[in-house]
N, C-alpha and C. Protein backbone atom coordinates (compact mmCIF):
# COMPACT_ATOMS: atom_id res chain seq x y z
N UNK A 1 29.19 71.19 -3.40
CA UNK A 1 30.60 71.45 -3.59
C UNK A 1 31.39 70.74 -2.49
N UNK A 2 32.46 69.97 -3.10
CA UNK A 2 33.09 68.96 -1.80
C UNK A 2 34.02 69.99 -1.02
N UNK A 3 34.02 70.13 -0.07
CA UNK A 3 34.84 70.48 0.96
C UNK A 3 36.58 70.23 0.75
N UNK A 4 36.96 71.50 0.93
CA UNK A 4 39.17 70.67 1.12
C UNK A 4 39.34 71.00 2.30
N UNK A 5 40.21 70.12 1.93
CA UNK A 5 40.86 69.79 3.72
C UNK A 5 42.09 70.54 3.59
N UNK A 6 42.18 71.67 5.10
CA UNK A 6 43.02 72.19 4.87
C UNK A 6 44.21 71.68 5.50
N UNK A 7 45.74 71.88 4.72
CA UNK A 7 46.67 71.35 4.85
C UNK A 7 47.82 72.52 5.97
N UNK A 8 47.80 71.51 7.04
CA UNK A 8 48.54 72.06 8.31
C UNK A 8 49.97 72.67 7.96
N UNK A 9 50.25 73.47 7.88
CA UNK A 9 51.59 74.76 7.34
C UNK A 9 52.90 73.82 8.56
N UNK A 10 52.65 73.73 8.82
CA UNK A 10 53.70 73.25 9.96
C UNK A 10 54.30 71.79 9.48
N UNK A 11 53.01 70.52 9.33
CA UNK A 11 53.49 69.51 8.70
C UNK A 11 53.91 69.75 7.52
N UNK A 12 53.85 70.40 6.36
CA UNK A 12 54.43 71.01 5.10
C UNK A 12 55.67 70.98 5.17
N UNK A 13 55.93 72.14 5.81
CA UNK A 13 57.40 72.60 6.75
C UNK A 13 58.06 71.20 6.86
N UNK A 14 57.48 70.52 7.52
CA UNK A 14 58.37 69.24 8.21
C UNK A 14 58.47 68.12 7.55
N UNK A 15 57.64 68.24 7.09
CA UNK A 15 57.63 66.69 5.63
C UNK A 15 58.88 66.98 4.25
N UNK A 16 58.74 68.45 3.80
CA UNK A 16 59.85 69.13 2.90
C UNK A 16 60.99 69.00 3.19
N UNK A 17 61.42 69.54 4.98
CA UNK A 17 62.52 69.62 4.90
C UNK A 17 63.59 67.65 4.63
N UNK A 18 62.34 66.94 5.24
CA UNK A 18 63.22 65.74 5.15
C UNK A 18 63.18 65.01 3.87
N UNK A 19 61.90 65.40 3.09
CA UNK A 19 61.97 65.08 1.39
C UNK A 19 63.09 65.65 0.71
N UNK A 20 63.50 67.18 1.18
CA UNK A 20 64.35 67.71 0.24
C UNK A 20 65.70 67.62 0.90
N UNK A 21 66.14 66.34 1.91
CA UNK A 21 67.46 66.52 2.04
C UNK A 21 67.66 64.91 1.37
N UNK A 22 69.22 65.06 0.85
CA UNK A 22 69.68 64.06 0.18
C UNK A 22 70.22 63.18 0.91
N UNK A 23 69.62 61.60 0.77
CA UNK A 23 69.88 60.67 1.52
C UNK A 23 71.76 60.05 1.33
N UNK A 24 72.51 59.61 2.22
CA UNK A 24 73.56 58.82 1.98
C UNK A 24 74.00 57.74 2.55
N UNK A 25 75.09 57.05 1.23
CA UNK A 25 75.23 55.74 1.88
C UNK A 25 75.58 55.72 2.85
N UNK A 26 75.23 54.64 3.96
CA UNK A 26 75.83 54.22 5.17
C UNK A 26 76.66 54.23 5.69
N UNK A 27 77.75 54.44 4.89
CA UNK A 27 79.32 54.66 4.84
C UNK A 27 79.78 55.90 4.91
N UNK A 28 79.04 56.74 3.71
CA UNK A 28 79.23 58.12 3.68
C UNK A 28 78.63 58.52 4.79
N UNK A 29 77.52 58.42 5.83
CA UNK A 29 76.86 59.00 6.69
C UNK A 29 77.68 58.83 7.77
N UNK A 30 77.84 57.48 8.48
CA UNK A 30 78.11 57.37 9.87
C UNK A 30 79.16 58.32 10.58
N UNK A 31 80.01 59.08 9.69
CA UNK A 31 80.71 60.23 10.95
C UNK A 31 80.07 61.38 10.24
N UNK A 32 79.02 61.78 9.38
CA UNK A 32 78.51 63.09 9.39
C UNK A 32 77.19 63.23 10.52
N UNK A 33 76.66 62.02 10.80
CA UNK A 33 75.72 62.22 11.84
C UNK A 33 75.62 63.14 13.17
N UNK A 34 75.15 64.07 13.09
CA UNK A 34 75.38 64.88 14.69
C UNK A 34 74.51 64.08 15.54
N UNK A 35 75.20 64.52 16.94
CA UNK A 35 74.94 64.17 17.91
C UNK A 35 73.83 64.97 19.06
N UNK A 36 72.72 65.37 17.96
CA UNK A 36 71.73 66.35 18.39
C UNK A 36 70.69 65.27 18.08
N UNK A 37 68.97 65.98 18.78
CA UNK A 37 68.13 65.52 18.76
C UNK A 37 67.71 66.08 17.34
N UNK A 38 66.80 64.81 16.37
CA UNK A 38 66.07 64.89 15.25
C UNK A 38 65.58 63.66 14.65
N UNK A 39 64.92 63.49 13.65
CA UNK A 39 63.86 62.95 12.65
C UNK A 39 65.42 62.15 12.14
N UNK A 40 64.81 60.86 11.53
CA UNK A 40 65.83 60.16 10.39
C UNK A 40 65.16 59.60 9.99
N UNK A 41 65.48 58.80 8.36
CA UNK A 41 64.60 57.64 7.55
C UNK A 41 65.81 56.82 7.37
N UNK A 42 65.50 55.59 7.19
CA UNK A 42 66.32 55.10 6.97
C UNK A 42 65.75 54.14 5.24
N UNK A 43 66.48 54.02 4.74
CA UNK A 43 65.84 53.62 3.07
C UNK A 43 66.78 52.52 2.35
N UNK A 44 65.92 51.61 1.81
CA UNK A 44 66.57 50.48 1.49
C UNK A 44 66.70 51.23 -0.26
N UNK A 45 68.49 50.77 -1.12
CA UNK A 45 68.19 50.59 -2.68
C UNK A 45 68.14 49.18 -3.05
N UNK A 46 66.87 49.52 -3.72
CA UNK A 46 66.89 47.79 -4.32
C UNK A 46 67.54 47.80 -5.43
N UNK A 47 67.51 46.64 -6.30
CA UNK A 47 68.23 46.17 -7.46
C UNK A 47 67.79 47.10 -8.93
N UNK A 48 66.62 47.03 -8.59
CA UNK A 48 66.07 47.65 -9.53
C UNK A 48 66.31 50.18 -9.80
N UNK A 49 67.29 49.75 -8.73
CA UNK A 49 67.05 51.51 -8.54
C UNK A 49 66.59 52.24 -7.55
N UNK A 50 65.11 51.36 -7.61
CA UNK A 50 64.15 52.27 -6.69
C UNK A 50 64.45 52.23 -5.29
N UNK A 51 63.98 53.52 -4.49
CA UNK A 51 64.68 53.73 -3.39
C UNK A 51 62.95 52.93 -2.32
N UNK A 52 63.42 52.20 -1.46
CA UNK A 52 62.07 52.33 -0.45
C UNK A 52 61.95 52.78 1.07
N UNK A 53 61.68 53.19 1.60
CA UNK A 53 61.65 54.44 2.76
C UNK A 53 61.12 52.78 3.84
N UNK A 54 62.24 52.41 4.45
CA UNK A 54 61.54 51.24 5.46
C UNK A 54 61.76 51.63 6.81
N UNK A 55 61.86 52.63 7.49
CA UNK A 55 61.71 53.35 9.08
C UNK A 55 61.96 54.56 9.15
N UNK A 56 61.39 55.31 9.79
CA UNK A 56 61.02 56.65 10.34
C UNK A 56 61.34 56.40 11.51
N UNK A 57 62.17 57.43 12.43
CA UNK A 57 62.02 57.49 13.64
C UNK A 57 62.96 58.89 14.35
N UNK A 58 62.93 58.98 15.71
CA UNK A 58 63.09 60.16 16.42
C UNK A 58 64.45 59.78 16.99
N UNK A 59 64.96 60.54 17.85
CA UNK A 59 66.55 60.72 18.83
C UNK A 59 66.51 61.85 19.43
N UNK A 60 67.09 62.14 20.63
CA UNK A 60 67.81 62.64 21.40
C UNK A 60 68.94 62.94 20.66
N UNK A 61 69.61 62.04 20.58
CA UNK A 61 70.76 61.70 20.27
C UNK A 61 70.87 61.31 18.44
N UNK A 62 70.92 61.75 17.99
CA UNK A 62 70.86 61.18 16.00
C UNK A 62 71.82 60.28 15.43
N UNK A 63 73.05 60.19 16.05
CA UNK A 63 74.34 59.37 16.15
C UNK A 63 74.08 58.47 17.07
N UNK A 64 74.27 58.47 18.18
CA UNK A 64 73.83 57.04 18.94
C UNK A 64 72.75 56.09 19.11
N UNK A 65 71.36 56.82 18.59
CA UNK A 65 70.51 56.29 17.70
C UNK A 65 70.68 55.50 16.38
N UNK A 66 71.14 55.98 15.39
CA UNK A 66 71.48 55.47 14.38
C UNK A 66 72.35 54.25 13.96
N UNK A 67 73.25 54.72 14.73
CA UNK A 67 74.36 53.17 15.14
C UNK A 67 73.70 52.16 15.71
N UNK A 68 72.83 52.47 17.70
CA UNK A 68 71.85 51.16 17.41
C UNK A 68 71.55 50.86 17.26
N UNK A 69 70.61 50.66 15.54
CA UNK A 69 69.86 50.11 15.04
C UNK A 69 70.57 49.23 14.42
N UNK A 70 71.96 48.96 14.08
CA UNK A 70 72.74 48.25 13.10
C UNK A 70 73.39 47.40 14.12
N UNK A 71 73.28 47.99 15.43
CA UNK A 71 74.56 46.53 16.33
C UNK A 71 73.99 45.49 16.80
N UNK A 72 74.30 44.86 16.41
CA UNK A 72 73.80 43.34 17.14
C UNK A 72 73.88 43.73 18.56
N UNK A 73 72.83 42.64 19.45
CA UNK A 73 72.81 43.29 20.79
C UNK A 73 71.63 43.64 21.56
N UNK A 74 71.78 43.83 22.58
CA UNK A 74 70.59 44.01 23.34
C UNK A 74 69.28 44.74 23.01
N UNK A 75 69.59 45.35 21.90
CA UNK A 75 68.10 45.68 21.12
C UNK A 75 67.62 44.79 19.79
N UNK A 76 68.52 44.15 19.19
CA UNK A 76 68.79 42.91 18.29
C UNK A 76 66.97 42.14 18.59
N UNK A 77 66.16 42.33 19.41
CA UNK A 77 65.00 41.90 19.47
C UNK A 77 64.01 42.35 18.81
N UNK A 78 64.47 43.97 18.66
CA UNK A 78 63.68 45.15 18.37
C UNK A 78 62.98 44.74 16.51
N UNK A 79 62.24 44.49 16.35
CA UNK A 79 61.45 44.29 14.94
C UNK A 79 62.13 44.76 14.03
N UNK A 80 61.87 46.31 13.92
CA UNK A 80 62.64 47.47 13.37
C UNK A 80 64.64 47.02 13.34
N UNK A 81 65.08 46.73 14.11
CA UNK A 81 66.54 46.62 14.32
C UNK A 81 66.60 45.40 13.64
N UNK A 82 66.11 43.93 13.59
CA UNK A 82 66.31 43.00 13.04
C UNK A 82 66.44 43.02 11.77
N UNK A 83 65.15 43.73 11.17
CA UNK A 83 65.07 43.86 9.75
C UNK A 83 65.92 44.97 9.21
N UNK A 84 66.68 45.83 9.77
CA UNK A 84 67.68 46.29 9.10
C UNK A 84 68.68 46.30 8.88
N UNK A 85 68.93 45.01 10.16
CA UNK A 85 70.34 44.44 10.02
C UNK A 85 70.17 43.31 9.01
N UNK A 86 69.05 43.48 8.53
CA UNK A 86 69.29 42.19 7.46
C UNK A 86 69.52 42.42 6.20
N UNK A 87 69.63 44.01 6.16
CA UNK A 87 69.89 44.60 4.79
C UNK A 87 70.73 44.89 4.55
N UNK A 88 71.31 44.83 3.64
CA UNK A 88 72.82 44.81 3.36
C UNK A 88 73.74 46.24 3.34
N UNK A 89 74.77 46.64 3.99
CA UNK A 89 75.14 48.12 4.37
C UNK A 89 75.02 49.10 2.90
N UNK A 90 75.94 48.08 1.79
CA UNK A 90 75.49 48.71 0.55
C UNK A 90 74.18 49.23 0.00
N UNK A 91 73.64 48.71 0.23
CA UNK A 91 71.94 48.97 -0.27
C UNK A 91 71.05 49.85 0.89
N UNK A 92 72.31 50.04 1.73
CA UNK A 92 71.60 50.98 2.83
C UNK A 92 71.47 52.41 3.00
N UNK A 93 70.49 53.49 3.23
CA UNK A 93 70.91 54.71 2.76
C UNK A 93 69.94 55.70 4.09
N UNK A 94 70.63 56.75 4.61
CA UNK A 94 69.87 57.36 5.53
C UNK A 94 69.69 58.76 5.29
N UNK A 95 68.77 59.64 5.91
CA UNK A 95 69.07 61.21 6.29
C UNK A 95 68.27 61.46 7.46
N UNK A 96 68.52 63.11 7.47
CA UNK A 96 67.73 62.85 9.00
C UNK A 96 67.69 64.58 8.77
N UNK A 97 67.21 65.25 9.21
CA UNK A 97 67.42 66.57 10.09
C UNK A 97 67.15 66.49 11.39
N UNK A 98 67.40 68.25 12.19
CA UNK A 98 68.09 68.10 12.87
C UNK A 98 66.92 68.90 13.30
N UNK A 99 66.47 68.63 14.84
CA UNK A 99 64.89 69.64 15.35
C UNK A 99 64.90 69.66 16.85
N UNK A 100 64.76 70.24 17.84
CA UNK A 100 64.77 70.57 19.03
C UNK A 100 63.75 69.97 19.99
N UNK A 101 62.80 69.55 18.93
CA UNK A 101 61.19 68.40 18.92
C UNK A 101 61.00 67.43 18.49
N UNK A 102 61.41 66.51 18.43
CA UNK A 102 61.85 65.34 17.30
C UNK A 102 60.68 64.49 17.86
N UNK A 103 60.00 63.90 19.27
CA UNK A 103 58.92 63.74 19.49
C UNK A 103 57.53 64.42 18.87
N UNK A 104 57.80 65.59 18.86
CA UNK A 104 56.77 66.14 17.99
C UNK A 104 56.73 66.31 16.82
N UNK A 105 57.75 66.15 15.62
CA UNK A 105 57.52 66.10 14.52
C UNK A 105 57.76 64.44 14.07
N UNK A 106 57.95 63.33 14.68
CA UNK A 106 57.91 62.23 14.01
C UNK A 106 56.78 61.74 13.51
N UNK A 107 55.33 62.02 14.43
CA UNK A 107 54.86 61.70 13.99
C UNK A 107 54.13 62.51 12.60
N UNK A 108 53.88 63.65 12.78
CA UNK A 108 54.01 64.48 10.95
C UNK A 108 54.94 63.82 9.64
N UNK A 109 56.16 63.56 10.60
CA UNK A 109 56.45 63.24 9.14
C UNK A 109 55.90 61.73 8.72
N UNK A 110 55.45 60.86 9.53
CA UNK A 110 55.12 59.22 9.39
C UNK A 110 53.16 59.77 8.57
N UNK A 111 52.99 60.75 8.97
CA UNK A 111 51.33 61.22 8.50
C UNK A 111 51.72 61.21 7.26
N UNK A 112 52.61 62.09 6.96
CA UNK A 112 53.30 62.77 5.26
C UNK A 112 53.28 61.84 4.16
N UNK A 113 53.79 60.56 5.11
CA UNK A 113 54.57 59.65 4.09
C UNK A 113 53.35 58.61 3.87
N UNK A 114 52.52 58.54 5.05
CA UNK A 114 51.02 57.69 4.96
C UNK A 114 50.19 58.29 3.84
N UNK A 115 50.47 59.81 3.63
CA UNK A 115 49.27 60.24 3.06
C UNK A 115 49.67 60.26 1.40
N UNK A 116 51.19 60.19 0.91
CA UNK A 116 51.77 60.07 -0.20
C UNK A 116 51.67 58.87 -0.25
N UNK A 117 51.98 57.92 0.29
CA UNK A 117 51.99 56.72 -0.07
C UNK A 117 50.99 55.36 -0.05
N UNK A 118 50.35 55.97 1.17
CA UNK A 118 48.73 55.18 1.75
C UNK A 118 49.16 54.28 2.83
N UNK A 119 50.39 54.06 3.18
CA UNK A 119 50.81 53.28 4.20
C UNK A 119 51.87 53.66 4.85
N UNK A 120 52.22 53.30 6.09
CA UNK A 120 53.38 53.53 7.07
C UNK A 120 54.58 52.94 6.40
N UNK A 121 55.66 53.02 6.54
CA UNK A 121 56.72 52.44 5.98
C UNK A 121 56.67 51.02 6.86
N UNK A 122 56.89 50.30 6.09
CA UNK A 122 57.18 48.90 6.50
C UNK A 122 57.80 48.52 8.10
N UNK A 123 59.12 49.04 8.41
CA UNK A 123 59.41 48.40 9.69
C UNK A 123 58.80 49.77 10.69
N UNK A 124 57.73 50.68 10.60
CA UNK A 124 57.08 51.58 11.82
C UNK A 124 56.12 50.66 11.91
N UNK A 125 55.54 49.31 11.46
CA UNK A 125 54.23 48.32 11.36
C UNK A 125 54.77 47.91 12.32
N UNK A 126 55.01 48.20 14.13
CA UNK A 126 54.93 47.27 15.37
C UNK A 126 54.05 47.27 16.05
N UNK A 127 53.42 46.45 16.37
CA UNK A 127 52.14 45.66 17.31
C UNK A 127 51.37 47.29 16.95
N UNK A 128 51.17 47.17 15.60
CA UNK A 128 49.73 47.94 15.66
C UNK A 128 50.48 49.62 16.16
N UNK A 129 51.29 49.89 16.05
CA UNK A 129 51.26 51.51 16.67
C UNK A 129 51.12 52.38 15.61
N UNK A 130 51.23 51.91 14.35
CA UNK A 130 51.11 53.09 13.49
C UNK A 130 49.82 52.18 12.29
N UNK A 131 48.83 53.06 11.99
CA UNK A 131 47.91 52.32 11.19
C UNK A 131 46.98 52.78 10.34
């Protein structure tokens, strides 16, 4: 009889809450963003509809985070920052909640999305840190 693997109650918790919040455009988001520590995705729409989940990441800060990923500028080097400034604001779409641990649940939710999908989202692929 094969063995199950049991599924950690906590990552559940943390993978749900950011599946079940509704992502918005770029436009609509940038002054609802708080200025608390938490989790965000950021998600490209393509032409076709479909939505694709291209970075995961953490903040201190969820608003001043979020903005630097889009300004040209001294992080403009950053892998992750290049390739999302290359996407067009329209086709751009975010959410995030809001957690007191955002170091500790980023990486759960990047497990979540590995284990639904079989891979890391596209721009968390830097020099090998997520694999």
């Amino acid at each position: 009889m094969a063995r199950r693997s049991k599924t950690n109650p906590m990552l559940t918790r943390v993978c749900t809450r950011l599946r079940n919040k509704k992502s918005l455009t770029w436009t609509a988001a940038k002054k609802k963003i708080p200025k608390r520590p938490g989790i965000y995705e950021y998600i490209e729409r393509k032409r076709n509809g479909k939505n694709d989940t291209r970075y995961i990441g953490r903040s201190k800060n969820l608003d001043r985070r979020l903005h630097e990923h889009l300004q040209p500028g001294r992080r403009e080097r950053q892998y992750a920052n290049r390739k999302l400034q290359a996407i067009p604001l329209k086709n751009l779409r975010v959410k995030w909640f809001e957690t007191k641990r955002p170091k500790k649940y980023e990486g759960n939710v990047i497990s979540c999305y590995k284990n639904k999908f079989g891979d890391v989202p596209e721009f968390n692929k830097i020099r090998g840190t997520h694999k």
